[in-house]
C-alpha atoms as a PDB file:
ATOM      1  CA  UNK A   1       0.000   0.000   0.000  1.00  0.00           C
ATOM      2  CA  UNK A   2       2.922   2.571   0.677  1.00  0.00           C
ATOM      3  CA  UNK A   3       6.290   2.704  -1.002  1.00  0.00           C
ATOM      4  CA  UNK A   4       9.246   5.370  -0.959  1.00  0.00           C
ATOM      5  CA  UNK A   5       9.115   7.829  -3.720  1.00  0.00           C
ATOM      6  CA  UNK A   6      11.461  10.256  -4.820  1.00  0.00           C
ATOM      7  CA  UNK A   7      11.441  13.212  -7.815  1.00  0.00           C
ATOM      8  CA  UNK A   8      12.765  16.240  -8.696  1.00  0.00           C
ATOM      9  CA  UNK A   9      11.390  19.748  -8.491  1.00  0.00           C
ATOM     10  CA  UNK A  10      13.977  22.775  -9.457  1.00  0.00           C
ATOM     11  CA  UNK A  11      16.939  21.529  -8.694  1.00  0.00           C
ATOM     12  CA  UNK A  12      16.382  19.401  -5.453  1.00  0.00           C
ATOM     13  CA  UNK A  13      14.984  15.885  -4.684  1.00  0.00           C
ATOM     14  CA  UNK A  14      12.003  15.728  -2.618  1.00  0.00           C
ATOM     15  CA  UNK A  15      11.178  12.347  -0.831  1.00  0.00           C
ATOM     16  CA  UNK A  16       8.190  10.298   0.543  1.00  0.00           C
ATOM     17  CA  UNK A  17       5.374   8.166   0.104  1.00  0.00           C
ATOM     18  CA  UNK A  18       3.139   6.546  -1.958  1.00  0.00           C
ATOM     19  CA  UNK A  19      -0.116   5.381  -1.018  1.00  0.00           C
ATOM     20  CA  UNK A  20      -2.661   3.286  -3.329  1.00  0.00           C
ATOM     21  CA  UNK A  21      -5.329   1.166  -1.856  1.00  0.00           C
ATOM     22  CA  UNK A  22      -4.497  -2.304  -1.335  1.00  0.00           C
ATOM     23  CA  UNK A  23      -7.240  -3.365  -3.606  1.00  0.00           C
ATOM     24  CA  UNK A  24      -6.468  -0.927  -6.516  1.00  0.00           C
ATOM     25  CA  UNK A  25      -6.586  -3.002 -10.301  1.00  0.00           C
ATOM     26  CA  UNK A  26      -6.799   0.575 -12.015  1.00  0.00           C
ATOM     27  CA  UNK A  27      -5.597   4.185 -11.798  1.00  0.00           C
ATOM     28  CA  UNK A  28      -7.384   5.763  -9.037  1.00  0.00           C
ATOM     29  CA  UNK A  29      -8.024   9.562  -7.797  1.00  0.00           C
ATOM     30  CA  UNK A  30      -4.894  10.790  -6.297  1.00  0.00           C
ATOM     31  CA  UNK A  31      -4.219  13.519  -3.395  1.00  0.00           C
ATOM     32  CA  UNK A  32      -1.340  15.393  -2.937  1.00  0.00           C
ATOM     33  CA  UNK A  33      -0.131  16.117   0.566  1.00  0.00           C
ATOM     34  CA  UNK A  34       2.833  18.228   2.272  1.00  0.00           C
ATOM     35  CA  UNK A  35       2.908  19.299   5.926  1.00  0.00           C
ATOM     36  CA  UNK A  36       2.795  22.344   7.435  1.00  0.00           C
ATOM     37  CA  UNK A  37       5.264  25.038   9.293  1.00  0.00           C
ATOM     38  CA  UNK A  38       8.587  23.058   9.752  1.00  0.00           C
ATOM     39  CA  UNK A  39       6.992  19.962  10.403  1.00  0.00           C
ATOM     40  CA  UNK A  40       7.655  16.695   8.497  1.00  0.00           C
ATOM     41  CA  UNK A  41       5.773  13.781   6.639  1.00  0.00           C
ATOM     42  CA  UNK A  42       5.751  11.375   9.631  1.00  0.00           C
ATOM     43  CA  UNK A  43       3.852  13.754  12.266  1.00  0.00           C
ATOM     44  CA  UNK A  44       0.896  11.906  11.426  1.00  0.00           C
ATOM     45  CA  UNK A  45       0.506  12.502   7.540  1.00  0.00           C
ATOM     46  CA  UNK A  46       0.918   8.869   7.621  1.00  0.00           C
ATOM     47  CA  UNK A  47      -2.454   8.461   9.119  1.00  0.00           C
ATOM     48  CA  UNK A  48      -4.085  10.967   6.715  1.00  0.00           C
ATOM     49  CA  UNK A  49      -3.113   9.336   3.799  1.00  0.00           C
ATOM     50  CA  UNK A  50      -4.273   5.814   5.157  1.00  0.00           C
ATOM     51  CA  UNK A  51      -7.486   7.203   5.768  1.00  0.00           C
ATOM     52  CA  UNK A  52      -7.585   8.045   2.157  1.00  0.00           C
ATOM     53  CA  UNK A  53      -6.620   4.882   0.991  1.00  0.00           C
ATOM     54  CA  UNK A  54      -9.230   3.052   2.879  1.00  0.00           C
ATOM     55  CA  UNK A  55     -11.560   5.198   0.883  1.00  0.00           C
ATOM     56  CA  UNK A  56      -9.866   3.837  -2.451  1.00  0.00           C
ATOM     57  CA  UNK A  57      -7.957   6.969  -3.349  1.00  0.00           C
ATOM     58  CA  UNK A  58      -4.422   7.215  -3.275  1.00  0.00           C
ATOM     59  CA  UNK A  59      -1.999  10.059  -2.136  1.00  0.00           C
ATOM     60  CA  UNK A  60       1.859  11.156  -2.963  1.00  0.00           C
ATOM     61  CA  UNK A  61       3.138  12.814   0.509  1.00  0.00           C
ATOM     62  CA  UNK A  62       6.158  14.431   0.306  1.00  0.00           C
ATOM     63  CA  UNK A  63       8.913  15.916   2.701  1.00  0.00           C
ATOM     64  CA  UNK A  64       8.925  19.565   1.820  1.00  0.00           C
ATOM     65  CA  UNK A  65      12.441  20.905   0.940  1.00  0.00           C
ATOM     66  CA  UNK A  66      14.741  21.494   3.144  1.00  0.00           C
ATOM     67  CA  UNK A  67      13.477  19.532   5.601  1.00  0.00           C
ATOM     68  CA  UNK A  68      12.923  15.697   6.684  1.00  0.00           C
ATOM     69  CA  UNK A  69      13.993  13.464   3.918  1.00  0.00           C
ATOM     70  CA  UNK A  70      13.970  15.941   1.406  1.00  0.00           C
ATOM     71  CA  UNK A  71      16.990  17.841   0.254  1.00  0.00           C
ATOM     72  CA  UNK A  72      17.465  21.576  -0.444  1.00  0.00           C
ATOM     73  CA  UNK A  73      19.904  24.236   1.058  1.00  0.00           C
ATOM     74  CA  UNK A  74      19.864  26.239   2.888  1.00  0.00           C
ATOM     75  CA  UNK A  75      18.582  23.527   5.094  1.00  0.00           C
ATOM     76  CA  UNK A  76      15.575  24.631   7.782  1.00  0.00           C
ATOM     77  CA  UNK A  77      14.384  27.661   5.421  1.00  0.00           C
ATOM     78  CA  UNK A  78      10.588  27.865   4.438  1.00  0.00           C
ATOM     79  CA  UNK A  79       9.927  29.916   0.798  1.00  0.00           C
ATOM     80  CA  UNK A  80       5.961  29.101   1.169  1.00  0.00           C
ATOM     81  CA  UNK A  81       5.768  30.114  -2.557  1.00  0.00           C
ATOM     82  CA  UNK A  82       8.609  27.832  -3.658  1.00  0.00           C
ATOM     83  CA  UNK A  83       6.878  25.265  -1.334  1.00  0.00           C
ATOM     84  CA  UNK A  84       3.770  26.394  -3.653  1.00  0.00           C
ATOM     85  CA  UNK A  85       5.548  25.651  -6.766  1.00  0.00           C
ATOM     86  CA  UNK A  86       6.652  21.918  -5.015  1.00  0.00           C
ATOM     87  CA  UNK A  87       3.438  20.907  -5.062  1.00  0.00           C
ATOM     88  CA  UNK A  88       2.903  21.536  -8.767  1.00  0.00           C
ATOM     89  CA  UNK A  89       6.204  19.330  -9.075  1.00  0.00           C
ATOM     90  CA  UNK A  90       4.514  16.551  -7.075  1.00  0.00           C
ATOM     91  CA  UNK A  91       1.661  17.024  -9.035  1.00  0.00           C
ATOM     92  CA  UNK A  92       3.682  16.564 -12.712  1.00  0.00           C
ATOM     93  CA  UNK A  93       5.154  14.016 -10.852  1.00  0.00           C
ATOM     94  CA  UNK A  94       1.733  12.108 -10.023  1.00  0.00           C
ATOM     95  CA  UNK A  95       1.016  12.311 -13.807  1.00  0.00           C
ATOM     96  CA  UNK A  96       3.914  10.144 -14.774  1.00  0.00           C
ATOM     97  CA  UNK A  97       2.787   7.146 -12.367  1.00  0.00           C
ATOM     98  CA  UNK A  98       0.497   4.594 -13.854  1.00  0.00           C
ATOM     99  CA  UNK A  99      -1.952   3.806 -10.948  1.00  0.00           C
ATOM    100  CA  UNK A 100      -2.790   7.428 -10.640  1.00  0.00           C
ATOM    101  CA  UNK A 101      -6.009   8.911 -12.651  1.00  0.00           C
ATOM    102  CA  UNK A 102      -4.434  12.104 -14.007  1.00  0.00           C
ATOM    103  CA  UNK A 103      -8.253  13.084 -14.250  1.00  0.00           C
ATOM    104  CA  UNK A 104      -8.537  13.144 -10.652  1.00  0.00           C
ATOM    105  CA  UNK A 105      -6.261  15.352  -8.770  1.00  0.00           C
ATOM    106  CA  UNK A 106      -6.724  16.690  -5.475  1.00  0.00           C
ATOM    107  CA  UNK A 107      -4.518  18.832  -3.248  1.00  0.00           C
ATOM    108  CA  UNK A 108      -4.759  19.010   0.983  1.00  0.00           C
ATOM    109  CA  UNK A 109      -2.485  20.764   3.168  1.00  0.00           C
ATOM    110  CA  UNK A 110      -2.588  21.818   6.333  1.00  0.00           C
ATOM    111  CA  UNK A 111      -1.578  24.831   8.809  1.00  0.00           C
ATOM    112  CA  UNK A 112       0.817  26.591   6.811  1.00  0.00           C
ATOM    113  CA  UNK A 113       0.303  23.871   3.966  1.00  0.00           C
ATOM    114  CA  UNK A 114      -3.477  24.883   4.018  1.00  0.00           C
ATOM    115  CA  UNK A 115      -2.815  27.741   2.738  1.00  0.00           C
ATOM    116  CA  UNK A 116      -0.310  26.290   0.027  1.00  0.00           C
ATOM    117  CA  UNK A 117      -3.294  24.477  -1.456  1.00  0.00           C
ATOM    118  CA  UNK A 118      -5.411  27.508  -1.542  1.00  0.00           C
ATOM    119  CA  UNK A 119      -2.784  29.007  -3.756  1.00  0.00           C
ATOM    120  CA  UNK A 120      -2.227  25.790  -5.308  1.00  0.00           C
ATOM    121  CA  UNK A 121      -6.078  25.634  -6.445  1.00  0.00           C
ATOM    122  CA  UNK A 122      -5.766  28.532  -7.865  1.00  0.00           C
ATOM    123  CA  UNK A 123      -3.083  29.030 -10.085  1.00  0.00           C
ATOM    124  CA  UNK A 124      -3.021  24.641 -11.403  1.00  0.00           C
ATOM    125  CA  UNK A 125      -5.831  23.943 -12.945  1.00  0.00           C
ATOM    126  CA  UNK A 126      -4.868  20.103 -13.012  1.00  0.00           C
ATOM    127  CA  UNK A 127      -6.485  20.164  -9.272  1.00  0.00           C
ATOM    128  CA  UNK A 128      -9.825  18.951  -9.386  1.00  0.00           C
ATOM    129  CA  UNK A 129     -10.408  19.232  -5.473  1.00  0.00           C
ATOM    130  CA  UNK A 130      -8.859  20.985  -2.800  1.00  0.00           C
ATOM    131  CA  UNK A 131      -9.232  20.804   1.107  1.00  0.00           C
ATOM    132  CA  UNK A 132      -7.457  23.002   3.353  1.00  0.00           C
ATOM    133  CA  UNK A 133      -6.841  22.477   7.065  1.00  0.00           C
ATOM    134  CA  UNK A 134      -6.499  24.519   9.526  1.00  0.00           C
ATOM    135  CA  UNK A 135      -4.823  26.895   7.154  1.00  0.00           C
ATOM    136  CA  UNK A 136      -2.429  30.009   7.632  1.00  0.00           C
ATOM    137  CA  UNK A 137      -4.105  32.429   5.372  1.00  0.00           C
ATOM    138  CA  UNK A 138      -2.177  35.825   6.213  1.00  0.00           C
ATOM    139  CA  UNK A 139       1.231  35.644   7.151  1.00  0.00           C
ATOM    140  CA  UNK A 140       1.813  39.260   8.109  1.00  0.00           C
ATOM    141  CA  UNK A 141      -1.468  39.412  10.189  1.00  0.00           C
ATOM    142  CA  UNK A 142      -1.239  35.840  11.856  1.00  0.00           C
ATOM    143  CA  UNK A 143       2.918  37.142  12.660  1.00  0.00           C
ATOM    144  CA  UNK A 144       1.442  40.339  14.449  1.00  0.00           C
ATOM    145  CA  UNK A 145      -1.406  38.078  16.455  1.00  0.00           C
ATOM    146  CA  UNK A 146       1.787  35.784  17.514  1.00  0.00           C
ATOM    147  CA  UNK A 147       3.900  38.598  18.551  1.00  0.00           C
ATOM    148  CA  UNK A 148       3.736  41.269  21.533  1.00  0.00           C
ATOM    149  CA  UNK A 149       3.272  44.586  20.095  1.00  0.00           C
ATOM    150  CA  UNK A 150       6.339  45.652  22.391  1.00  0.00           C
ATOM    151  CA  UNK A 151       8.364  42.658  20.753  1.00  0.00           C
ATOM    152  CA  UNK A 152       7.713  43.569  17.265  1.00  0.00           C
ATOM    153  CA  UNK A 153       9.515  46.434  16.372  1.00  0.00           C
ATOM    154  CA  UNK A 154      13.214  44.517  18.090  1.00  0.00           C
ATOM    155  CA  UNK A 155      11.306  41.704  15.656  1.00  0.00           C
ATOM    156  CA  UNK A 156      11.805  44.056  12.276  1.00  0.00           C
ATOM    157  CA  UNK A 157      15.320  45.220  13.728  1.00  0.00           C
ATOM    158  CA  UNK A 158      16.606  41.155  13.967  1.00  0.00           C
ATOM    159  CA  UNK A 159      14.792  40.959  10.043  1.00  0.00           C
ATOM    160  CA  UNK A 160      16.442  43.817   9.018  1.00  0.00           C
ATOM    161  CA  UNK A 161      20.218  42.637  10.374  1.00  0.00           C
ATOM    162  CA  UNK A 162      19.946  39.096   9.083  1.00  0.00           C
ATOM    163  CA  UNK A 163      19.238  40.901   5.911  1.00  0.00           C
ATOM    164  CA  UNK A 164      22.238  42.841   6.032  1.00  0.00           C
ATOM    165  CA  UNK A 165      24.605  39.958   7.007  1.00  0.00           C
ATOM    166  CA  UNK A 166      23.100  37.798   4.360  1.00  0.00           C
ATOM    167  CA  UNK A 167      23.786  40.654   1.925  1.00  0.00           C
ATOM    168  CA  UNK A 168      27.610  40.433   3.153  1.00  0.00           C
ATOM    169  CA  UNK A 169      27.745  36.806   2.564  1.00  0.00           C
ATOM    170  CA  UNK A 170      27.330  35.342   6.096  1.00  0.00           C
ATOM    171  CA  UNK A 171      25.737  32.603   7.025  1.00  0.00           C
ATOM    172  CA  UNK A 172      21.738  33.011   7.784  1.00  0.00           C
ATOM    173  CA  UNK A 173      20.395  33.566  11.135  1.00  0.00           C
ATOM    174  CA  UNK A 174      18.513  30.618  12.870  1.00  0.00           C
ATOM    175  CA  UNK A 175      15.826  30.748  15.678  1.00  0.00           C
ATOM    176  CA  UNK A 176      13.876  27.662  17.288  1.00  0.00           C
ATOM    177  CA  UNK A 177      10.782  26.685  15.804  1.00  0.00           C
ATOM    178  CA  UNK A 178       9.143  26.352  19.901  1.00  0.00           C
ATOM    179  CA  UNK A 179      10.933  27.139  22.984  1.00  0.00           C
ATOM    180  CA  UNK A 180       9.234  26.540  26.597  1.00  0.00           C
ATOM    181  CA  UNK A 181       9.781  29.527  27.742  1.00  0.00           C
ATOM    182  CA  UNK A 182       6.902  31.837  25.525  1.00  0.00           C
ATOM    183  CA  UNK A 183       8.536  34.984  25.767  1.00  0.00           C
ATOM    184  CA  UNK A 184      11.673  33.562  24.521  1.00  0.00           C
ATOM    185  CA  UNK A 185      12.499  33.802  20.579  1.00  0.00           C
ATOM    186  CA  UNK A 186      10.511  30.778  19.157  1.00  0.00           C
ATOM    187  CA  UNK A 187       9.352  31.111  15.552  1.00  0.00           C
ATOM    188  CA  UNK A 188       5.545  29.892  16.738  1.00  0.00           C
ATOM    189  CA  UNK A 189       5.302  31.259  20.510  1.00  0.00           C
ATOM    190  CA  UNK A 190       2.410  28.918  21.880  1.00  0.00           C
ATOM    191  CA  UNK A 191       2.272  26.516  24.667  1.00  0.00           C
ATOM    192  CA  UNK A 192       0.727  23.877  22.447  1.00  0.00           C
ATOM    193  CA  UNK A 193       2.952  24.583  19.944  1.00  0.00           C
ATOM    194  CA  UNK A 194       5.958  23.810  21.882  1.00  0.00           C
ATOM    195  CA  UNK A 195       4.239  20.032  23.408  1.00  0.00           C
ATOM    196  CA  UNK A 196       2.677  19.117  20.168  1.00  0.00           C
ATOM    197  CA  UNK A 197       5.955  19.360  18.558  1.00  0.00           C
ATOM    198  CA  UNK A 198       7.904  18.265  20.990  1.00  0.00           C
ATOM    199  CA  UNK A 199       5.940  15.443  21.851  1.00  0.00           C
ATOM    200  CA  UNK A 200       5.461  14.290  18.242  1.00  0.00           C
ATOM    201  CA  UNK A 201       9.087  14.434  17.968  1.00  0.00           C
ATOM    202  CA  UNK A 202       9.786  11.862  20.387  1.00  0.00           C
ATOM    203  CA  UNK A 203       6.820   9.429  19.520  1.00  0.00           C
ATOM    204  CA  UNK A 204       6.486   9.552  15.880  1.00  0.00           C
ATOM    205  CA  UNK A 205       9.560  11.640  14.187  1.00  0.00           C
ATOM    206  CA  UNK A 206      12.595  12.112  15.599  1.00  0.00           C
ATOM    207  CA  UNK A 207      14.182  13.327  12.183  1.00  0.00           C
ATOM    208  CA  UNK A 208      11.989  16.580  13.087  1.00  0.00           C
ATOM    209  CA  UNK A 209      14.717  19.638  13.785  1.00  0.00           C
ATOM    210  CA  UNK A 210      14.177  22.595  16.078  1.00  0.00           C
ATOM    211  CA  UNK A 211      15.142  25.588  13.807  1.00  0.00           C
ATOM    212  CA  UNK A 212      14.412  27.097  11.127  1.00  0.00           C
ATOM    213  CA  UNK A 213      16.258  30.454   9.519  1.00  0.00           C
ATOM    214  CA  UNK A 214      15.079  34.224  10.702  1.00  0.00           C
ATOM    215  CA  UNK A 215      14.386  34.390   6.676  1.00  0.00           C
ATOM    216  CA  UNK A 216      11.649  32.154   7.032  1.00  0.00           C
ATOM    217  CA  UNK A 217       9.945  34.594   9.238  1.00  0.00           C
ATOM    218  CA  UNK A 218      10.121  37.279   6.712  1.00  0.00           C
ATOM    219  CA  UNK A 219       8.773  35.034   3.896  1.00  0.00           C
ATOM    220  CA  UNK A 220       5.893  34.410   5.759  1.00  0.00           C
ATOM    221  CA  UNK A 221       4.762  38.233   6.855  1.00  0.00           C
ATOM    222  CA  UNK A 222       5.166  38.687   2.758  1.00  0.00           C
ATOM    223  CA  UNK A 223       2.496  35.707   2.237  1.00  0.00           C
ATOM    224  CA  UNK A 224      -1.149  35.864   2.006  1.00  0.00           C
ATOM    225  CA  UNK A 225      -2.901  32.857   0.135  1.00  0.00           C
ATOM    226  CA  UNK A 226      -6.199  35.005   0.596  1.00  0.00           C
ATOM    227  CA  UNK A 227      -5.725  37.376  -2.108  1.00  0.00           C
ATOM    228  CA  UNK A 228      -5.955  33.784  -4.228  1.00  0.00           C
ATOM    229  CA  UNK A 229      -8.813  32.054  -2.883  1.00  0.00           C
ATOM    230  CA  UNK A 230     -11.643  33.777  -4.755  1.00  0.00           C
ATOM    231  CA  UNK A 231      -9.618  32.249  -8.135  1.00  0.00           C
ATOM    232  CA  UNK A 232     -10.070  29.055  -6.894  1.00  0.00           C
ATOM    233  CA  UNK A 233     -13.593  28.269  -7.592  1.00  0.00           C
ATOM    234  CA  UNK A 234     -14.755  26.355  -9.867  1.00  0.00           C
ATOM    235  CA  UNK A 235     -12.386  23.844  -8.068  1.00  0.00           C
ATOM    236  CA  UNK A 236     -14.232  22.423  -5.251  1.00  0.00           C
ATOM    237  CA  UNK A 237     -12.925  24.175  -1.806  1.00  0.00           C
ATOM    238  CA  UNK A 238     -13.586  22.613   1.667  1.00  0.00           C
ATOM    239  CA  UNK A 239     -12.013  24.122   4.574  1.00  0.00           C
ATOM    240  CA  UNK A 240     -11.422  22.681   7.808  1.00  0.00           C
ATOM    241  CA  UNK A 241     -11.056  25.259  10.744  1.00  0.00           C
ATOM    242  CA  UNK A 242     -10.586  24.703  14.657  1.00  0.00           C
ATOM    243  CA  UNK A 243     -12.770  26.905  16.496  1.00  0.00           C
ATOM    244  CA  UNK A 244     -10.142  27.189  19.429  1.00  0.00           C
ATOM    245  CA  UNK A 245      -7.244  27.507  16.697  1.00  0.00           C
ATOM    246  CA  UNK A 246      -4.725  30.746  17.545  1.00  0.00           C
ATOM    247  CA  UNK A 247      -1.801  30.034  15.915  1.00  0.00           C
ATOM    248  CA  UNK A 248      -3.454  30.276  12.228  1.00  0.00           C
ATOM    249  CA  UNK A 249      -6.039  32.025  13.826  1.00  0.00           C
ATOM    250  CA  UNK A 250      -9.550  31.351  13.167  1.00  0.00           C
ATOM    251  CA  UNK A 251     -11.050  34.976  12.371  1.00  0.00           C
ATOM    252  CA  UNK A 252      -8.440  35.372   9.524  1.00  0.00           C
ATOM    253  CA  UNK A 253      -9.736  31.747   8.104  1.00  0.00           C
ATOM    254  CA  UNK A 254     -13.038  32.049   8.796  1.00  0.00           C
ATOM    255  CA  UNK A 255     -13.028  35.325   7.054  1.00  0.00           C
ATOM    256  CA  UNK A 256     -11.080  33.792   4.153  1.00  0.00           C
ATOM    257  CA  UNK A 257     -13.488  31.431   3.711  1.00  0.00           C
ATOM    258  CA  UNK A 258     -16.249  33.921   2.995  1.00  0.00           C
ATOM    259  CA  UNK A 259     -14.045  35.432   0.610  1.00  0.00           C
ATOM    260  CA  UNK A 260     -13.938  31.793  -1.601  1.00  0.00           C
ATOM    261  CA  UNK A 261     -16.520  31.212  -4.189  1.00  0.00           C
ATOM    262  CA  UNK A 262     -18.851  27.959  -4.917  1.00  0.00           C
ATOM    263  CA  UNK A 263     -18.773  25.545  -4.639  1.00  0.00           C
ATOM    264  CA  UNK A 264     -17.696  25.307  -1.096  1.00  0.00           C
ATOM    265  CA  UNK A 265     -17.911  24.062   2.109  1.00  0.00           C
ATOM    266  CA  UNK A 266     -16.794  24.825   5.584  1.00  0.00           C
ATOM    267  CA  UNK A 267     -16.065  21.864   8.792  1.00  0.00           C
ATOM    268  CA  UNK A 268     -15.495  23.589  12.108  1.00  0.00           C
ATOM    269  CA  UNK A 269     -13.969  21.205  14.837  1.00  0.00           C
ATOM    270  CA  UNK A 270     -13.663  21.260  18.778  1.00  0.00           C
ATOM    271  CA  UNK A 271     -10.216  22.179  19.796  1.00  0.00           C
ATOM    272  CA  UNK A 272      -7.155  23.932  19.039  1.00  0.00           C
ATOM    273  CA  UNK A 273      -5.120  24.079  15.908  1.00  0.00           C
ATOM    274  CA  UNK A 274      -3.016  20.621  16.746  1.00  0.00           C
ATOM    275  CA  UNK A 275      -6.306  18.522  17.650  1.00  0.00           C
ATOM    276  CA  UNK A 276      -7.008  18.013  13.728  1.00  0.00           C
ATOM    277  CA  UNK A 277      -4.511  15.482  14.283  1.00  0.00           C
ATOM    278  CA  UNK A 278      -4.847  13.614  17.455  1.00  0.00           C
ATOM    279  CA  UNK A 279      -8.096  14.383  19.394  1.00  0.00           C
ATOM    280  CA  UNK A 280     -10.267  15.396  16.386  1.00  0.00           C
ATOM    281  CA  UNK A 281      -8.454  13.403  13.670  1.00  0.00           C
ATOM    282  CA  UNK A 282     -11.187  11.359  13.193  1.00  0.00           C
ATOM    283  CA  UNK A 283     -13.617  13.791  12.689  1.00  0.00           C
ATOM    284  CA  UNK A 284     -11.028  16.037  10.525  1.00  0.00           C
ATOM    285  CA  UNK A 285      -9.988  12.837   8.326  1.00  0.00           C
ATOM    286  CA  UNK A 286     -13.501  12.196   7.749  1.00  0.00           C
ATOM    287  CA  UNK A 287     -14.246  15.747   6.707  1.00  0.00           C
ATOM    288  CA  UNK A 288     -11.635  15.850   3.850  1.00  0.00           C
ATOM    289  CA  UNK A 289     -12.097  11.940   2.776  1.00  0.00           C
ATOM    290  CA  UNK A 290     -15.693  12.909   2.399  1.00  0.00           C
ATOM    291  CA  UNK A 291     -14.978  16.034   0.205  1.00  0.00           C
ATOM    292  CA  UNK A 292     -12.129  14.035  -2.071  1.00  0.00           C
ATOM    293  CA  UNK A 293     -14.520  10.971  -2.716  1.00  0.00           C
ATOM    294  CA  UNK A 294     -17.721  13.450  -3.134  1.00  0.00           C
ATOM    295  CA  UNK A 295     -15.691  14.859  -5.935  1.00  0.00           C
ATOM    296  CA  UNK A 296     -13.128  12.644  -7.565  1.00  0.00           C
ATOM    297  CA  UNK A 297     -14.729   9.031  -7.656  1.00  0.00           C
ATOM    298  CA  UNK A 298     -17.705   8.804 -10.154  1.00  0.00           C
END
């Protein structure tokens, strides 16, 4: 049901997996799946794409560069739009795989990855269905929700040096992804940031890294995959949102999603933004398998 995959996408080799369902005797509908912030394939993507499988569609999940298995320098850096463009790779690579209906495409992401499929949907019109997870939808307002108005402008002043040194040739900048002390520099300053990855680290993916470069902050107050959503449509769109999510906070999501066009559909879920894949996985899993099949089975 799962083997290793690798393929290339400008210049570096992304890794992963390759899910078909076990009883599979033609090409089936295919999703495409990447994690989110810094986070790699085996904090529970695993479980999303057997979910998938079990409803006879298969999925290609991938490593995103620079991280996990995947290669790509300078190693711990997020681009969200060249993570963007590696899911269009993934995609062209789907098409060259026989047990895949090239007919049937689908895209899900989730946290910062939701809002890579939003973009996704609407610039690839080889997606025939999208669902997006607790999605990041406005870098620079989700960064100022994050940050203490008295931390941001020594924030801008750190951006603005890293800049400089990088300009001079010197190596980037790093910062942790969570620390456990909140007022401390973490890229994602939450409490259940810092167990969620921490624990998942130790249970499920130890190849998961700490640190990512002060770039990557940057890159994301520049992103917003809301100005994209209303192209998205005629592509069916369901979004999945936490009600108690603040780290891609809710209001910005919730207000994306009014922005989208038909067809579309909205699942809210109990919890916080890291339930969708422990507590409320079930209930989350459902919600996109439900969408995909609705959509790309005949």
């Amino acid at each position: 049901m799962r083997e290793n995959i690798e393929f290339e996408a400008d210049g570096a080799t992304l890794r992963g997996w390759h899910y078909t369902p076990d009883n599979a005797d033609e090409p089936v509908p295919t999703i495409v799946i990447a994690h989110g912030f810094s986070a790699v394939k085996e904090m529970y993507l695993d479980k999303f794409a057997e979910a998938f499988a079990e409803a006879g569609l298969g999925s290609i999940v991938f490593d995103n560069r620079n991280f996990g298995e995947s290669d790509g320098e300078p190693r711990y850096e997020i681009d969200p739009y060249q993570q963007v463009r590696d899911y269009r790779h993934a995609i062209t690579y789907a098409e060259t795989l026989e047990d895949v209906d090239t007919d049937r495409i689908g895209v899900w992401g989730t946290s910062y990855s939701g809002g890579h499929v939003l973009t996704v949907g609407a610039w690839d019109n080889r997606v025939d269905c999208v669902v997006s997870q607790v999605p990041l939808t406005d870098g620079l307002y989700n960064l100022r929700r994050l940050v203490r108005a008295d931390f941001i402008g020594d924030l801008r002043e750190q951006l603005n040096e890293d800049r400089r040194a990088r300009f001079q040739g010197e190596d980037p900048t790093y910062l942790p992804v969570v620390s456990e002390d909140l007022l401390g520099d973490a890229a994602l300053p939450t409490q259940d940031s810092y167990e969620w990855f921490t624990e998942t680290k130790e249970q499920r993916a130890p190849n998961w890294e700490n640190e990512v470069t002060l770039k990557t902050i940057e890159m994301m107050s520049e992103y917003a995959p809301k100005d994209h959503v209303e192209e998205i449509s005629p592509t069916p769109l369901r979004m999945i949102i936490a009600n108690g999510d603040h780290l891609a906070v809710k209001d910005a999501a919730f207000e994306t999603y009014e922005q989208a066009r038909e067809p579309k559909s909205i699942v809210t879920l109990d919890g916080g933004h890291f339930d969708a894949y422990t507590e409320a996985f079930d209930e989350a899993s459902t919600a996109a398998t439900d969408w995909f099949v609705e959509h790309l089975t005949p």
